[in-house]
C-alpha atoms as a PDB file:
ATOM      1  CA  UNK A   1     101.266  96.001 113.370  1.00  0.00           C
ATOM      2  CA  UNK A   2      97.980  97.552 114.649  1.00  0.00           C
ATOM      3  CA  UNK A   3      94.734  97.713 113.264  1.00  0.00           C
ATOM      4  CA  UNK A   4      91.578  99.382 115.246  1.00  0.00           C
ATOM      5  CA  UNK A   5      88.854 101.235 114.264  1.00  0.00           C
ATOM      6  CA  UNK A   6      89.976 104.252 112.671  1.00  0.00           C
ATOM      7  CA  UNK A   7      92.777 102.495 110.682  1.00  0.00           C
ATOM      8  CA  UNK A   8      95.920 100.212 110.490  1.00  0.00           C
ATOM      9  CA  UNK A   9      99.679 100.886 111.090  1.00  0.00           C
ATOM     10  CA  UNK A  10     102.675  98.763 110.456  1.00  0.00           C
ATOM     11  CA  UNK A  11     106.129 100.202 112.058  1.00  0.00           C
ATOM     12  CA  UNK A  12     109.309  98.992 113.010  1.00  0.00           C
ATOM     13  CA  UNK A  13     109.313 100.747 116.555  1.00  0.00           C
ATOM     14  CA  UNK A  14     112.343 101.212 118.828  1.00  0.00           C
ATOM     15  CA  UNK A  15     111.976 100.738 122.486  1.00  0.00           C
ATOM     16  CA  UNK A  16     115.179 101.291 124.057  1.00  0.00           C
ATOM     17  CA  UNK A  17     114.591 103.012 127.480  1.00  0.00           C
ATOM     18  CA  UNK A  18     117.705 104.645 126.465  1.00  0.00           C
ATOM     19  CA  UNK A  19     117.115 107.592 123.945  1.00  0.00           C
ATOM     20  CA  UNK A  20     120.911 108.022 122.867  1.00  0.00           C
ATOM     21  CA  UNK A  21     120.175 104.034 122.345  1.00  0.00           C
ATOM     22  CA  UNK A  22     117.511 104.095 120.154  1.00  0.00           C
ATOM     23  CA  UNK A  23     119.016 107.289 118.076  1.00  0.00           C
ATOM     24  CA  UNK A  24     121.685 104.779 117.795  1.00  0.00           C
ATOM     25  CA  UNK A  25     119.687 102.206 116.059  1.00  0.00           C
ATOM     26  CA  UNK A  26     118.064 105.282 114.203  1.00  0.00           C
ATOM     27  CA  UNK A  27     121.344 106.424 112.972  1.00  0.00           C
ATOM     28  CA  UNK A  28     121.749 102.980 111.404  1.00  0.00           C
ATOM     29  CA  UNK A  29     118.377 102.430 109.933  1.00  0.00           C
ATOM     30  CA  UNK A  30     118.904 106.083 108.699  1.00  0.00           C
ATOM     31  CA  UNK A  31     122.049 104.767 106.593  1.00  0.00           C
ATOM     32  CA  UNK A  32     120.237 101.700 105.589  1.00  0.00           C
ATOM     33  CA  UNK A  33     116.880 103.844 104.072  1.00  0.00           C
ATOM     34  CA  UNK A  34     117.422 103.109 100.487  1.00  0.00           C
ATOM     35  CA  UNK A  35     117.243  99.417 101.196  1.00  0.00           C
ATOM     36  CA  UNK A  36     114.400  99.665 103.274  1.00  0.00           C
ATOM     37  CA  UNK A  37     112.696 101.990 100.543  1.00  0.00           C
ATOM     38  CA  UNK A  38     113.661  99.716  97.430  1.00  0.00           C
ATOM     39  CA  UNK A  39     112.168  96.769  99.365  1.00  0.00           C
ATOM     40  CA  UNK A  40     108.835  98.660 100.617  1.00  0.00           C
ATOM     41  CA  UNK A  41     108.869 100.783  97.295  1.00  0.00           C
ATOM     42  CA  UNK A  42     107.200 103.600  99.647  1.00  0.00           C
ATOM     43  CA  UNK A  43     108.537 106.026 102.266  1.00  0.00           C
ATOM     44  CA  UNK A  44     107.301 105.841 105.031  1.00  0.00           C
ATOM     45  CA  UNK A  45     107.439 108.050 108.239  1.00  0.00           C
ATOM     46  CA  UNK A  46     110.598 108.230 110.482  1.00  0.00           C
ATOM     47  CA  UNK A  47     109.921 109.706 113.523  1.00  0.00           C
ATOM     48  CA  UNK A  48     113.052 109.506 116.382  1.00  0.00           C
ATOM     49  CA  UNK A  49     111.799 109.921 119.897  1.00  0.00           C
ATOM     50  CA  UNK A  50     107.737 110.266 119.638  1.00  0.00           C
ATOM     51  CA  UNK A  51     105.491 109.259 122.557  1.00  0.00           C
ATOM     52  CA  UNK A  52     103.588 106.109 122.216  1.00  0.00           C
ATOM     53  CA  UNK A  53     100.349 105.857 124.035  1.00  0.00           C
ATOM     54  CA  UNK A  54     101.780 105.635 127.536  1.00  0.00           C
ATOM     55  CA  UNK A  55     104.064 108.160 127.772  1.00  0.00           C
ATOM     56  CA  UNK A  56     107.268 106.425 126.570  1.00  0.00           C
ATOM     57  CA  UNK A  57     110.127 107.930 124.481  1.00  0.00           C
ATOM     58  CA  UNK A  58     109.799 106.029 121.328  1.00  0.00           C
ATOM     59  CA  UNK A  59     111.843 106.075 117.943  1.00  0.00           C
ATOM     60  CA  UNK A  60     109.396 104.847 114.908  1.00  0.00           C
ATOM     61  CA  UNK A  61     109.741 104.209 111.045  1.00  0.00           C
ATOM     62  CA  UNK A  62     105.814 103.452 110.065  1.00  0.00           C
ATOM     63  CA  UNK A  63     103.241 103.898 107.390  1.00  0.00           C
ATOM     64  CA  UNK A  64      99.255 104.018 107.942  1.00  0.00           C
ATOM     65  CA  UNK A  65      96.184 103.197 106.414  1.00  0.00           C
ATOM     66  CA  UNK A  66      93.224 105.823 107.169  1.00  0.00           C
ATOM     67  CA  UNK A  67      90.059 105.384 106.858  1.00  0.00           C
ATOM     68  CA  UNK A  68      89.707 101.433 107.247  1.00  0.00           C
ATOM     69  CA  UNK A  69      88.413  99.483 110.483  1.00  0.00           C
ATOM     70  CA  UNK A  70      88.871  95.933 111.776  1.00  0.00           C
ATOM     71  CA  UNK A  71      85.235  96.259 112.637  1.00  0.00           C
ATOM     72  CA  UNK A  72      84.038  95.913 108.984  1.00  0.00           C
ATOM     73  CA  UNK A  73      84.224  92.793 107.052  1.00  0.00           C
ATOM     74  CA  UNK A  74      84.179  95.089 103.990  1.00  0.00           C
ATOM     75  CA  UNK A  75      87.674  96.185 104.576  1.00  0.00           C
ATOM     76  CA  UNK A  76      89.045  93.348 105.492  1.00  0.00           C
ATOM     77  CA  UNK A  77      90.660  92.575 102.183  1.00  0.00           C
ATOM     78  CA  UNK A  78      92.695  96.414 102.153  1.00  0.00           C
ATOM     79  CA  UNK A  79      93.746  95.760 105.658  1.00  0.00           C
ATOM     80  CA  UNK A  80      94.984  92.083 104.918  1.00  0.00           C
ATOM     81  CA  UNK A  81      96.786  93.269 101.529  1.00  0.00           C
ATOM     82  CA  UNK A  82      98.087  96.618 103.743  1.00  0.00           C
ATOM     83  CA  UNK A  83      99.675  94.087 106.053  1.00  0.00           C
ATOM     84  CA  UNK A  84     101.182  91.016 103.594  1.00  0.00           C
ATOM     85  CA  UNK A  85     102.401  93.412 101.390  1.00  0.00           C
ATOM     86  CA  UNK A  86     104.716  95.209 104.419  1.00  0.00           C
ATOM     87  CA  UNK A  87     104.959  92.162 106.234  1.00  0.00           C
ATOM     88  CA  UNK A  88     106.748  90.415 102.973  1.00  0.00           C
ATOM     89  CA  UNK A  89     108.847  93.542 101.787  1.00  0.00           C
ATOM     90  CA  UNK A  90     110.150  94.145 105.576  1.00  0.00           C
ATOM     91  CA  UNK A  91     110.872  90.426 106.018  1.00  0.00           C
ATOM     92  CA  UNK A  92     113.553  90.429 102.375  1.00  0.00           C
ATOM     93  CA  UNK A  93     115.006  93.933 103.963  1.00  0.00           C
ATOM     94  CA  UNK A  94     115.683  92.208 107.595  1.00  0.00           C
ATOM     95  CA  UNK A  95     117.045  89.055 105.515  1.00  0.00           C
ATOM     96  CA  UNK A  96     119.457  91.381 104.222  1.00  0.00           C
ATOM     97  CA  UNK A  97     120.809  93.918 107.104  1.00  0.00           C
ATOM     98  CA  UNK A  98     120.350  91.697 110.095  1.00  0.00           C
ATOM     99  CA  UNK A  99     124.056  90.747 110.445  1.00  0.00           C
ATOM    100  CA  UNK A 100     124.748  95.141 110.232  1.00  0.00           C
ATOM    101  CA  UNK A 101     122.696  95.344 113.367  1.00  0.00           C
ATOM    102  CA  UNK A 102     124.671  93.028 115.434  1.00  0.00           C
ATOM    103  CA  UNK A 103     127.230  94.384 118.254  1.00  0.00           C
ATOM    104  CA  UNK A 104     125.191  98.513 117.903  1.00  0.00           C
ATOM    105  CA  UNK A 105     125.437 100.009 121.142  1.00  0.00           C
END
């Protein structure tokens, strides 16, 4: 989760110094969408190997909020619903495809 000035982002991010490992992981998430999607009832992006902020080879699966900062009181209440709402639907969808991830590599 991130929040800043400009807006807020929730994303399950991959950080595998190994590419090949995090397309792994992709792969699998990949398979698992329509569980992720039924939970979030959303898409959101999937992006495999971005750069984050430093320069690293990142895989992420994210969604954002524009247009909202943690600056302003007056958008607190978008920013905390942005965030439960995620927070709650990505908890049920690692409750159910945990025990898939186990032994990747």
């Amino acid at each position: 989760m991130h929040a800043g000035n400009r807006g807020a982002s929730i994303a399950i991010e991959l950080t595998h110094p190994d590419p090949e490992i995090q397309q792994i992981y992709f792969e699998h998430f990949l398979q698992l969408k329509h569980i992720l999607q039924h939970e979030l009832q959303e898409e959101w992006t999937w992006k495999l190997h971005d750069t984050d902020e430093h320069g690293k080879t990142i895989t992420r699966i994210y969604t954002e909020l524009h247009d909202v900062s943690l600056f302003r009181n007056s958008d607190w209440p978008a920013l905390i619903s942005f965030f439960k709402e995620r927070i709650i639907a990505l908890d049920a969808f690692w409750s159910n495809v945990k025990y898939g991830f186990e032994g990747l590599r």
